[in-house]
Each structure stands twice: as structure tokens, then as C-alpha cells.
C-alpha atoms as a PDB file:
ATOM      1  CA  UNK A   1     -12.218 -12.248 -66.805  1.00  0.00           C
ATOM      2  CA  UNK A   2     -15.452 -13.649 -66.819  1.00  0.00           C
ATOM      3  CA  UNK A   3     -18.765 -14.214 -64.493  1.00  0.00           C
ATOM      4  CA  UNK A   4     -17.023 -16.094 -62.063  1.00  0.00           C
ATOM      5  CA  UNK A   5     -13.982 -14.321 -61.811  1.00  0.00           C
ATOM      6  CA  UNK A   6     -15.627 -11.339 -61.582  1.00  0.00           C
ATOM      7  CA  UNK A   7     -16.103 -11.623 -57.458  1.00  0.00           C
ATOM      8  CA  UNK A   8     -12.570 -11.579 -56.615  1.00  0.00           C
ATOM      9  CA  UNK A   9     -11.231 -13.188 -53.495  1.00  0.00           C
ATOM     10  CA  UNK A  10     -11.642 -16.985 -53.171  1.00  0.00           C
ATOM     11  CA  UNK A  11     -14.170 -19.319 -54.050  1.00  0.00           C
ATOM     12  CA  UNK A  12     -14.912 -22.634 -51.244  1.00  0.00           C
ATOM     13  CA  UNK A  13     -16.315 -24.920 -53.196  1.00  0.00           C
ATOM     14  CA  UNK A  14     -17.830 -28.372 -51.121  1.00  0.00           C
ATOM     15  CA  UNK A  15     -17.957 -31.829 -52.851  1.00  0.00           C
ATOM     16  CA  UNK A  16     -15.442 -30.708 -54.843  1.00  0.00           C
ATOM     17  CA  UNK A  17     -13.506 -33.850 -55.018  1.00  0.00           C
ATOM     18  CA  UNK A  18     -16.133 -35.016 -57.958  1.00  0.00           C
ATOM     19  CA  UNK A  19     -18.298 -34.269 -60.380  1.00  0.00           C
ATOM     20  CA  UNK A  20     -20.469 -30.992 -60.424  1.00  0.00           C
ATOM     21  CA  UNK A  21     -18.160 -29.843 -57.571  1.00  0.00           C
ATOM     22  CA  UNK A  22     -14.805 -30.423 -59.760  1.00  0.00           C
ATOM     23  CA  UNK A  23     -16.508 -28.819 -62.876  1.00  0.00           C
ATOM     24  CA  UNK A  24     -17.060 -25.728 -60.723  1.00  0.00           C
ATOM     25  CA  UNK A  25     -13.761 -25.685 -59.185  1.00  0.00           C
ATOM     26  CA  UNK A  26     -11.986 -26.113 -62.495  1.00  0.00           C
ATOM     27  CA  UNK A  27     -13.764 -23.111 -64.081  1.00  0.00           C
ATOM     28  CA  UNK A  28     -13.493 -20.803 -61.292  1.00  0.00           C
ATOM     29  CA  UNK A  29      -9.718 -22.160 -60.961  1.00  0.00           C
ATOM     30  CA  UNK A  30      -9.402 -21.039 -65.009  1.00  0.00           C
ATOM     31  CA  UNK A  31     -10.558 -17.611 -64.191  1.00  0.00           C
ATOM     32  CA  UNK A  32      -7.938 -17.181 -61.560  1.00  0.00           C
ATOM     33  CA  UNK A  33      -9.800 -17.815 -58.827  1.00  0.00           C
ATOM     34  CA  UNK A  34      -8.294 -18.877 -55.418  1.00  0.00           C
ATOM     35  CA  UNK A  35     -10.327 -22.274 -53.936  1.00  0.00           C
ATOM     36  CA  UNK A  36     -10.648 -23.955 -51.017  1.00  0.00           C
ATOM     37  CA  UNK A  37     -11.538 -27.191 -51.646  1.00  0.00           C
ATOM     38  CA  UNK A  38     -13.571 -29.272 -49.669  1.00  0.00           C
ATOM     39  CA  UNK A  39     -15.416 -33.232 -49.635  1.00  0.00           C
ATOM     40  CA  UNK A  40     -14.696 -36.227 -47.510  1.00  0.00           C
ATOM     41  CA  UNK A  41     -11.569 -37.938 -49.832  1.00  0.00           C
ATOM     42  CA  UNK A  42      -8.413 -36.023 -49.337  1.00  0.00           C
ATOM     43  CA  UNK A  43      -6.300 -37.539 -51.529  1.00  0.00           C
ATOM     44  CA  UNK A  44      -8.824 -36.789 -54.517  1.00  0.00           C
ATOM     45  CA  UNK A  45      -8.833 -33.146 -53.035  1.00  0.00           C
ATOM     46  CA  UNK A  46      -4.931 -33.079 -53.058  1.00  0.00           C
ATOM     47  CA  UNK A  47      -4.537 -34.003 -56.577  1.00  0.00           C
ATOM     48  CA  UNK A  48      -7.008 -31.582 -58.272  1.00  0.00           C
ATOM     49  CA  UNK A  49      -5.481 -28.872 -56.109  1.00  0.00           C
ATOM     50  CA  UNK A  50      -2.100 -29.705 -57.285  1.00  0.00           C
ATOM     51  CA  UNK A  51      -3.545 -29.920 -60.928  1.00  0.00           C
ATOM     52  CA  UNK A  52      -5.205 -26.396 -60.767  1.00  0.00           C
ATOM     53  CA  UNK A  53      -1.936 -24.712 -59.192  1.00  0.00           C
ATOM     54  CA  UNK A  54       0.050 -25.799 -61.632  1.00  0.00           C
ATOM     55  CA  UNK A  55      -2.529 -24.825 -64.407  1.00  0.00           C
ATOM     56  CA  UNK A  56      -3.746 -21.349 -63.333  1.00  0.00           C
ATOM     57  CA  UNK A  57      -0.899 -20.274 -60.842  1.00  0.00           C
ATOM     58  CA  UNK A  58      -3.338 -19.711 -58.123  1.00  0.00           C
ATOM     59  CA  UNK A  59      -3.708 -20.721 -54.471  1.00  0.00           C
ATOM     60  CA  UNK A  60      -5.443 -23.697 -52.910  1.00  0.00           C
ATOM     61  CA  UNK A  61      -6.602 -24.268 -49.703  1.00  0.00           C
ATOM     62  CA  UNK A  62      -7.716 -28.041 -48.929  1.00  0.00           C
ATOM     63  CA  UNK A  63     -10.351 -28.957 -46.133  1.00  0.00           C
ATOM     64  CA  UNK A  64     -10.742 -32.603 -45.854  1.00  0.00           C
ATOM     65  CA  UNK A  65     -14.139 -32.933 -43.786  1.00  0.00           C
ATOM     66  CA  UNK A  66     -17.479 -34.593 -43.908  1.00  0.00           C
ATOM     67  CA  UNK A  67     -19.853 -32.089 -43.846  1.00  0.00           C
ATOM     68  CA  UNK A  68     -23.046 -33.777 -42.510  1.00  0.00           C
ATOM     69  CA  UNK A  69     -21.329 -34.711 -39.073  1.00  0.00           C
ATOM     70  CA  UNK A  70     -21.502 -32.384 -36.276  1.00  0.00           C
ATOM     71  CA  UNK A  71     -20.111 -28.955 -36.705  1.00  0.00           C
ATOM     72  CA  UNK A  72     -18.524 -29.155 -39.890  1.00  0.00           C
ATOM     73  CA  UNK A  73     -19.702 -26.253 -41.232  1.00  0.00           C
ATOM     74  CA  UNK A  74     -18.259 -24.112 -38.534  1.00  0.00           C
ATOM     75  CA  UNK A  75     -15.192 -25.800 -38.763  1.00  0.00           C
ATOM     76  CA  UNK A  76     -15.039 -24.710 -42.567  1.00  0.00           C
ATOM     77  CA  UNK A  77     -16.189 -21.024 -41.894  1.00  0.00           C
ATOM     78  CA  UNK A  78     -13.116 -21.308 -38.923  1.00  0.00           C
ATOM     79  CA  UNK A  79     -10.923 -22.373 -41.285  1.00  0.00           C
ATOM     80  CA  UNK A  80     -11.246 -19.907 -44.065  1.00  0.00           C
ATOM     81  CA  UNK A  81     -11.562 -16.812 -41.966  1.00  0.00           C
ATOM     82  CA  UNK A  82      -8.475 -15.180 -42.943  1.00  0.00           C
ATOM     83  CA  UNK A  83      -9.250 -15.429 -46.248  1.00  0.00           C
ATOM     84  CA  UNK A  84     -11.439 -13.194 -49.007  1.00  0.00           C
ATOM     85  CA  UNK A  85     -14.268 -15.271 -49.562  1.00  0.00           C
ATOM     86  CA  UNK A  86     -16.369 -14.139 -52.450  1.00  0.00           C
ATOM     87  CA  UNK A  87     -17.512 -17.037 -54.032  1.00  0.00           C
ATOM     88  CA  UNK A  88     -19.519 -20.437 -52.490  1.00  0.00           C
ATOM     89  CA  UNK A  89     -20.623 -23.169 -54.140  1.00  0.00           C
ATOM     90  CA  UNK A  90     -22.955 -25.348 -52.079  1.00  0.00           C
ATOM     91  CA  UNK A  91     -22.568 -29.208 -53.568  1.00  0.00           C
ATOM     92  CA  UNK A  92     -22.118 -31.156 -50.827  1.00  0.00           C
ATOM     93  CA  UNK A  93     -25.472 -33.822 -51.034  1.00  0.00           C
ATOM     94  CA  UNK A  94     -26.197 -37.214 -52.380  1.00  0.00           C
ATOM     95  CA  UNK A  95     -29.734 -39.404 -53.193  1.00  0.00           C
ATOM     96  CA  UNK A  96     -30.602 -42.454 -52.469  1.00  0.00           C
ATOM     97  CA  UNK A  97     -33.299 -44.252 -54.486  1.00  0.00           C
ATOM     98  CA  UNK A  98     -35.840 -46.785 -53.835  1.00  0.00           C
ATOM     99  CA  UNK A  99     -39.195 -47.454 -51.584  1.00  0.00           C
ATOM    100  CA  UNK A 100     -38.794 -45.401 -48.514  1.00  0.00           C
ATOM    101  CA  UNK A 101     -39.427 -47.677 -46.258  1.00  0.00           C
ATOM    102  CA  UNK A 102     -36.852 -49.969 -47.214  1.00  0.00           C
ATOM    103  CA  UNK A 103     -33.976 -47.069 -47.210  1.00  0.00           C
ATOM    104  CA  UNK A 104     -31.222 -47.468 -44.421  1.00  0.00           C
ATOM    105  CA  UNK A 105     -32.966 -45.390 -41.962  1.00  0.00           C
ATOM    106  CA  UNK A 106     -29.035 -43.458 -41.159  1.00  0.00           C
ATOM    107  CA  UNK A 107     -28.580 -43.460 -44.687  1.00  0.00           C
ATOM    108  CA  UNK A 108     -31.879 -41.484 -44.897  1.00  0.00           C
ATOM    109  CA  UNK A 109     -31.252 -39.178 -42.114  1.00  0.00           C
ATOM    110  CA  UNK A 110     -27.625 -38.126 -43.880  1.00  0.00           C
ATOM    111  CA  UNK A 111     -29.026 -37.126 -46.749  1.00  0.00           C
ATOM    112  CA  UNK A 112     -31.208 -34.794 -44.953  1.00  0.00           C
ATOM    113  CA  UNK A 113     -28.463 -33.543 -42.858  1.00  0.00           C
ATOM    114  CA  UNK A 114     -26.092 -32.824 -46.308  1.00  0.00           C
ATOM    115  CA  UNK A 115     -28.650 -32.114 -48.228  1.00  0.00           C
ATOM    116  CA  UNK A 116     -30.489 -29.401 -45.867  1.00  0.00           C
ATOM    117  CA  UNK A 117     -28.925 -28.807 -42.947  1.00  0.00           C
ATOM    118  CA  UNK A 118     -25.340 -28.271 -44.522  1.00  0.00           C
ATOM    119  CA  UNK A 119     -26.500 -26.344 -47.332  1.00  0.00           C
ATOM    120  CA  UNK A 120     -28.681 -24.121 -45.077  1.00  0.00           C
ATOM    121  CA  UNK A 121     -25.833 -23.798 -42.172  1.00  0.00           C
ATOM    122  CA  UNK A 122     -22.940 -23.440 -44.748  1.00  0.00           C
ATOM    123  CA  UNK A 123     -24.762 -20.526 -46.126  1.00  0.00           C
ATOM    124  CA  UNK A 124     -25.598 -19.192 -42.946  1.00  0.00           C
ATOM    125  CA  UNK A 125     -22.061 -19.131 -42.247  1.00  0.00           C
ATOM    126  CA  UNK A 126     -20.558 -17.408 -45.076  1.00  0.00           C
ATOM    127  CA  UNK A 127     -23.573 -14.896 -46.428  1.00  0.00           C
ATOM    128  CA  UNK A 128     -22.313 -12.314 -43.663  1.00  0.00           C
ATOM    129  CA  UNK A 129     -19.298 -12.261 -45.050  1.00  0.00           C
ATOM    130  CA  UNK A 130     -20.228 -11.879 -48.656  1.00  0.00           C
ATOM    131  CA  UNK A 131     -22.673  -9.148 -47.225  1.00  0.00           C
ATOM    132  CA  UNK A 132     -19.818  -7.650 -45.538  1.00  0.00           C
ATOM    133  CA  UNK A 133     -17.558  -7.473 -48.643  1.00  0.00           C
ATOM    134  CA  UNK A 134     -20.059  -5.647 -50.860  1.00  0.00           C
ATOM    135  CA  UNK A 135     -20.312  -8.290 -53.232  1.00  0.00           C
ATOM    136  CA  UNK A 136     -20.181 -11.960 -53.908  1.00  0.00           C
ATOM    137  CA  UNK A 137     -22.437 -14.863 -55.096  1.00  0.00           C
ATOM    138  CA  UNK A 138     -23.723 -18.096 -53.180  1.00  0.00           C
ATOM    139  CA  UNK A 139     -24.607 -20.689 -55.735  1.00  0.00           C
ATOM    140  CA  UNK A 140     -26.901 -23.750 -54.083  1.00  0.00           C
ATOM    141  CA  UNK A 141     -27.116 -26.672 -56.148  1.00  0.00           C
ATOM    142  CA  UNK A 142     -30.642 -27.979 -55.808  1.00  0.00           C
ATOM    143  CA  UNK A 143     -32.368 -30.230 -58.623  1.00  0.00           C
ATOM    144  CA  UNK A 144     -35.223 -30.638 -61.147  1.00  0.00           C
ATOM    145  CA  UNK A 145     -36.291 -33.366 -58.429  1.00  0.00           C
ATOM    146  CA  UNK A 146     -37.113 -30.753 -56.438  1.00  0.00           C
ATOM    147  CA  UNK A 147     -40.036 -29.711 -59.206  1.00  0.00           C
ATOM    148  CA  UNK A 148     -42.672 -32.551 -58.418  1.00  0.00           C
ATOM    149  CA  UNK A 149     -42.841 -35.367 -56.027  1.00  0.00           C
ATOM    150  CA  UNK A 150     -40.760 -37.810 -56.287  1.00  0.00           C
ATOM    151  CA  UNK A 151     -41.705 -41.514 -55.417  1.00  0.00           C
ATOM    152  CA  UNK A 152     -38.616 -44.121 -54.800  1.00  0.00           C
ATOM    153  CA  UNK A 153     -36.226 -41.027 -54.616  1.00  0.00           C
ATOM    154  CA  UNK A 154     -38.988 -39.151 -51.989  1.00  0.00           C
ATOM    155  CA  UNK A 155     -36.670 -37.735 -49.793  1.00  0.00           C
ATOM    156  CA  UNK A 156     -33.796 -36.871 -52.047  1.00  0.00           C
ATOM    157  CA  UNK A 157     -36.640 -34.778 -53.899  1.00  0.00           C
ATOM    158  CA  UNK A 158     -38.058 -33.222 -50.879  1.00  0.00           C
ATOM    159  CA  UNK A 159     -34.514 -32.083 -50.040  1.00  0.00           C
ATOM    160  CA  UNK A 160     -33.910 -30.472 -53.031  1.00  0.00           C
ATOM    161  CA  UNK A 161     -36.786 -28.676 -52.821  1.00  0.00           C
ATOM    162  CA  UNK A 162     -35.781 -27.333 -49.838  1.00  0.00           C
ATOM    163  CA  UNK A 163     -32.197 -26.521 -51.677  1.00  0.00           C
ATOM    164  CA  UNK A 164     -34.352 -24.731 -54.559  1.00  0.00           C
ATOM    165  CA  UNK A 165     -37.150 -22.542 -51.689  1.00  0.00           C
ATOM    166  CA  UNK A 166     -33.879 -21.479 -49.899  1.00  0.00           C
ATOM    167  CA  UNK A 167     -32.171 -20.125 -52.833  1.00  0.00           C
ATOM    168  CA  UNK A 168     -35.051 -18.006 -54.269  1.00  0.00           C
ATOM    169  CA  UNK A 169     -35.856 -16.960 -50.933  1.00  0.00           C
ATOM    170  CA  UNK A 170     -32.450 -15.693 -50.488  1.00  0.00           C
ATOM    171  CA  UNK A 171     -32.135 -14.397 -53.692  1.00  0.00           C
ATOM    172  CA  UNK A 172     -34.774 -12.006 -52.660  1.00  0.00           C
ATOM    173  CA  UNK A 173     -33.780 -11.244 -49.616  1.00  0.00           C
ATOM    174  CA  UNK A 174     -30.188  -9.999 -51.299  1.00  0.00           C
ATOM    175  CA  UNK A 175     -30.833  -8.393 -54.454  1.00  0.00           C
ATOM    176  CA  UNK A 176     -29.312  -4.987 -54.427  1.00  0.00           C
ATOM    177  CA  UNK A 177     -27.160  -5.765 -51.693  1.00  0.00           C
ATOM    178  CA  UNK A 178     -24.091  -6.803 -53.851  1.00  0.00           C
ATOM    179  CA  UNK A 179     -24.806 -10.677 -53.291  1.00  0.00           C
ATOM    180  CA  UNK A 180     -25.992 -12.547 -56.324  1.00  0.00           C
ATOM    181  CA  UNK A 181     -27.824 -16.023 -55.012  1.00  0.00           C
ATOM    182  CA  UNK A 182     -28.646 -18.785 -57.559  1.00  0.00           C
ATOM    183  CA  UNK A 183     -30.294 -22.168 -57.022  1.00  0.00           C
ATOM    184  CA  UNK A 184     -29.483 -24.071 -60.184  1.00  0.00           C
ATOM    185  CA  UNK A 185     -31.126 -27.419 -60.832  1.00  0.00           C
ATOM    186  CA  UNK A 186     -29.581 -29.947 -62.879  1.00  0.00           C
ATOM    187  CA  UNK A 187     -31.295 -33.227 -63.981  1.00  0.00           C
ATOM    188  CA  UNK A 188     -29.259 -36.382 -64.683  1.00  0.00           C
ATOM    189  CA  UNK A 189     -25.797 -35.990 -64.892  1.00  0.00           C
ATOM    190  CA  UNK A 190     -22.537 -38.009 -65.626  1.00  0.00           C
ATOM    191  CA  UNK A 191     -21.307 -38.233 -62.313  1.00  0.00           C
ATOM    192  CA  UNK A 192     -21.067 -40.350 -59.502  1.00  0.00           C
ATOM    193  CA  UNK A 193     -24.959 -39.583 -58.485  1.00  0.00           C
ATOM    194  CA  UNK A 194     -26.469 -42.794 -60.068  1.00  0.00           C
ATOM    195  CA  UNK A 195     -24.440 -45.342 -58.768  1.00  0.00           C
ATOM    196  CA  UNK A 196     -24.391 -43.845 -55.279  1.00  0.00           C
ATOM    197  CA  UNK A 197     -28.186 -43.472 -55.459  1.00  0.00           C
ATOM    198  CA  UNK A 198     -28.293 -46.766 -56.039  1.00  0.00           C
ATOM    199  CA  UNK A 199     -30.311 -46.161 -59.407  1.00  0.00           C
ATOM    200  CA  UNK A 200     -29.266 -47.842 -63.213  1.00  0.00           C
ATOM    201  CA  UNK A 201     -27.259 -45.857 -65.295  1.00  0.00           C
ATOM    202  CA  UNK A 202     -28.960 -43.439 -67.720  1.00  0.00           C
ATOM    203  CA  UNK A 203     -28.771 -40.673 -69.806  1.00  0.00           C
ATOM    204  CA  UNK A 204     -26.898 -37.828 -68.314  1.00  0.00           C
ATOM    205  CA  UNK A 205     -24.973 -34.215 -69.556  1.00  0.00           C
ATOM    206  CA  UNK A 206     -21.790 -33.670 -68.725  1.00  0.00           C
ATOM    207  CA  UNK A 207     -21.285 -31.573 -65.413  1.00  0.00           C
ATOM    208  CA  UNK A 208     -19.884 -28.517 -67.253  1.00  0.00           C
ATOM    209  CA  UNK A 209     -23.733 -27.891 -68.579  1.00  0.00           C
ATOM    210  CA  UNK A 210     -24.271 -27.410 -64.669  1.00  0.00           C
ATOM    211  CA  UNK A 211     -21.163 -24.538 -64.551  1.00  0.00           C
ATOM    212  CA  UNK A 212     -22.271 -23.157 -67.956  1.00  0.00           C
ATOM    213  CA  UNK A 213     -26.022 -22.683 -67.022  1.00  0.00           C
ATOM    214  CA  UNK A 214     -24.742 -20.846 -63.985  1.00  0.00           C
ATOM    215  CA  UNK A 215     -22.756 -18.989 -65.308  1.00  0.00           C
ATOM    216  CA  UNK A 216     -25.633 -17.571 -67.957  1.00  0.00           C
ATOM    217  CA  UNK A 217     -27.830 -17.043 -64.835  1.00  0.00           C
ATOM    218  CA  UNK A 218     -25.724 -15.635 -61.953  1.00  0.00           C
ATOM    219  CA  UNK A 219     -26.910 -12.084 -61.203  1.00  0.00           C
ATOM    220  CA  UNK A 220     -29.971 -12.242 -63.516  1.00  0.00           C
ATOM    221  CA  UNK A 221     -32.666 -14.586 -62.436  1.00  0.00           C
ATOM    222  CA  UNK A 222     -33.136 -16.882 -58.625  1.00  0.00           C
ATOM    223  CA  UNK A 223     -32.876 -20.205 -60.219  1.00  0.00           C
ATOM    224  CA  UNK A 224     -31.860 -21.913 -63.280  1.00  0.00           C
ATOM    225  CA  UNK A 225     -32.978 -25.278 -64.512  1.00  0.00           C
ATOM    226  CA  UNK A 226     -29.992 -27.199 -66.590  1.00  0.00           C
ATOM    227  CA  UNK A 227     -31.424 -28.120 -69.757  1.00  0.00           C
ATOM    228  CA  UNK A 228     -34.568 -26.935 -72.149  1.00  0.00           C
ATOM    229  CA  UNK A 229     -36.012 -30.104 -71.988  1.00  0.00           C
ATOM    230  CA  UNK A 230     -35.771 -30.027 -68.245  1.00  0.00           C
ATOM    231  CA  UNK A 231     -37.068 -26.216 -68.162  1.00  0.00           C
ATOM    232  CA  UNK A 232     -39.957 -27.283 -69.945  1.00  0.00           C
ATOM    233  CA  UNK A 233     -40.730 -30.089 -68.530  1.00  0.00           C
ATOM    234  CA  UNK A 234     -41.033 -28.063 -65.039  1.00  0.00           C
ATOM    235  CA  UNK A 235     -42.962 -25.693 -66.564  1.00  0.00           C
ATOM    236  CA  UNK A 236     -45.573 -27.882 -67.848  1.00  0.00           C
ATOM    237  CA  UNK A 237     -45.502 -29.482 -64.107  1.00  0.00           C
ATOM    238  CA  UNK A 238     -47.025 -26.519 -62.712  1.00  0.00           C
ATOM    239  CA  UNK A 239     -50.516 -26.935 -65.123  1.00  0.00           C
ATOM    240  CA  UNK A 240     -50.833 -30.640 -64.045  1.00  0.00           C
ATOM    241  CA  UNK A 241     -52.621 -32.697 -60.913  1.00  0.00           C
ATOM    242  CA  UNK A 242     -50.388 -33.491 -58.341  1.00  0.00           C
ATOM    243  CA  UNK A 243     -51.630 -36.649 -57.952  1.00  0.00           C
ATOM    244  CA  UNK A 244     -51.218 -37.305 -61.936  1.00  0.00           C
ATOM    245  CA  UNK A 245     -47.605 -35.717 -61.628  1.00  0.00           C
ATOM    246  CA  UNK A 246     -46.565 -38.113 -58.438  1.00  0.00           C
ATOM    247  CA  UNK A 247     -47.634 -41.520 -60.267  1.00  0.00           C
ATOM    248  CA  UNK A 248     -45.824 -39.899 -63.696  1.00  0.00           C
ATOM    249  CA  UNK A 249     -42.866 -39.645 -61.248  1.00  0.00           C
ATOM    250  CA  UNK A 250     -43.009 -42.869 -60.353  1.00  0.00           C
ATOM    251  CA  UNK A 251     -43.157 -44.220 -63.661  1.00  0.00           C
ATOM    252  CA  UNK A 252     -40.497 -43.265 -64.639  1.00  0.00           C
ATOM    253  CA  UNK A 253     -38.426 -43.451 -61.238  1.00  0.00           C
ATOM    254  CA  UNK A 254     -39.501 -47.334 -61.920  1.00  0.00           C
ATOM    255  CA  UNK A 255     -37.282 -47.698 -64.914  1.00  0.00           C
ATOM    256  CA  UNK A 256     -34.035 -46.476 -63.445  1.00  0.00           C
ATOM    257  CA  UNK A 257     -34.456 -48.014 -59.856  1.00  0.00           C
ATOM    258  CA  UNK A 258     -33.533 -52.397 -59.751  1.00  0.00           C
END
């Protein structure tokens, strides 16, 4: 069995109907891992449940919902409590890119509330019970946009910086109580991110490099940045001017937003 495996019980993944969210669910699925599955599009949900039971032999749980609207969260903590949870996997979230201003004000104000507000109540909800169990691990997907400012992404960064303070906080607050927390930041990767965003397509790593650096990380260090380039590139942030590093940002924000 390996890292994943190794916390028993079931794993709820959220946005797993995609993406970073199916590349976690399929790996903890492959380690024998029961899921409940979770994201807005059911019928996506459905079919990689049916896919991973048939695969693994294990047991599936699906939870059509839309996390950012009112109460979801607890409706998703209701809705598992009979089961061993010793796994989460916070996903849920989306960007959107451009001049602030000119973002859908509701669009904005979503992202906040998946972004944050999810993130922070969904592990609010579930931490007691990995507490309670003696061991688990609460993974929160942040980003390396949440390394530097961000201009025409400037909320989607300041969210995932958020994503990233919460996760090392909580790391903290849990080591040697059984719970391993990791915040691991990816940068561009092939999923459904850019075209959502509303950004050009660009160079991205498959989402497995996000399961695989978590899974090297998990129990050993707060957060994990996908990528040596990436790592490196966050290091060198923290010798630099913010004001140099925010119109850097925006350079290069400027060649992958129309």
C-alpha cells in the first residue's frame, strides 16, 4: 500500500469530476481507497465512480453539489457521517483572469466563496473527525499564484494565498496529533483551468505531477510547490521588490490573458 492508502477509511475528494480532482481520486481509488466523490456535474461524477469500482473493487459514494452556494459544506460533512473519513482533498476552486475591474462582479465573489470560504469551512468540518480517528491527512490545493501578486488574475492569487497560509498554519497546529496537512501548489496545468479562467492556452504538466508531488510531501513538510522550476522560482521571489515582482507578474499574466 502506499502514502495514500496508508490512512484507511475513505477519502472525499471535491472537484473531482476533472482534472487535479480526478488525478487524486484515481490514485487514491488504485490504492484501495473508498471515495466520495464530489463537483457540480453528476453525470461526470457517475461515470468515474463506475470506472473506479469496476477497476479497484472499492466503494463510491457520489455527492452532486455546488460547493460555493449556501451550506454545502455541511451538507457534505451530513452526508458522509457514517462513514470513516481519513482522507480530504480540498479542490473545489476556479480563476478568472483579466483587469479586475472588468471581472463579473458574481463571478468574482464565487471564486472567493470556493476558493476560501469552502476550502476553509470544508476543513473545518472534517479536521474533528480526522482528529478524532487518530490519524488522517487534509490536502488543500492552493497555487504558485499564491507566491507573489498577481495582476489580471488578482483575486484568484489572493485566494490561493489564503489556500497556502491556511494549510501551513494548520499543519502546525496538527503535527503530532496523527493529522498530516499539506498545501500543495501547482502552476499551470492541463486541465480545464485555462479555458475557464478565461486565459490562452499554455504550457502545462499533466495533473498526476500534482498527486505525485503530494504524495512525496504528505507527512514531511507544510507545503509543496509542483515543479523545480516553480520551487525556484518562489524562492527567488522572496529576495525581490514587491513592486518589481507585481509588474514581472503582470508581464507575463499579459501574454496568456486576450
Amino acid at each position: 500500500m502506499g502514502v495514500l492508502g496508508s490512512y484507511g477509511g475513505w477519502a472525499v475528494v471535491t472537484g473531482a469530476s476533472a482534472g487535479i480532482g480526478d488525478a487524486f481520486a484515481r490514485a487514491l481509488g488504485a490504492e484501495g481507497v473508498n471515495l466520495v466523490l464530489t463537483a457540480r456535474r453528476e453525470e461526470r461524477l457517475r461515470s468515474l465512480a463506475a470506472d473506479l469500482e469496476a477497476r479497484h473493487r472499492i466503494q463510491t459514494r457520489v455527492l452532486p453539489l455546488d460547493l460555493a452556494g449556501d451550506g454545502a459544506p455541511a451538507r457534505l460533512a451530513d452526508a458522509t457521517g457514517d462513514l470513516d473519513v481519513g482522507f480530504v482533498v480540498n479542490n473545489a476552486g476556479f480563476g478568472v483572469a483579466g483587469r479586475f475591474e472588468h471581472s463579473a462582479y458574481d463571478r468574482v465573489l464565487e471564486m472567493v466563496r470556493l476558493n476560501c470560504v469552502t476550502v476553509t469551512a470544508v476543513s473545518h468540518l472534517f479536521l474533528p473527525r480526522l482528529q478524532k480517528r487518530g490519524r488522517g491527512a487534509l490536502v488543500i490545493v492552493a497555487s504558485v499564484a499564491g507566491y507573489q501578486p498577481l495582476p489580471l488574475a488578482a483575486v484568484y492569487g489572493a485566494t490561493k494565498a489564503f489556500d497556502l497560509m491556511l494549510g501551513e498554519a494548520l499543519w502546525a497546529e496538527n503535527r503530532g496529533r496523527g493529522v498530516d496537512v499539506l498545501a500543495v501548489s501547482p502552476g499551470p496545468t492541463d486541465t480545464e483551468f485555462q479555458a475557464v479562467a478565461g486565459e490562452k492556452a499554455h504550457a502545462a504538466v499533466p495533473p498526476q505531477d500534482v498527486v505525485d508531488a503530494t504524495v512525496g510531501a504528505l507527512g514531511k513538510q507544510p507545503s509543496v510547490i509542483v515543479g523545480t522550476a516553480n520551487a525556484l522560482r518562489a524562492f527567488s521571489l522572496r529576495f525581490a521588490p514587491r513592486a518589481l515582482i507585481a509588474r514581472v507578474a503582470e508581464t507575463v499574466m499579459r501574454a496568456n490573458v486576450p
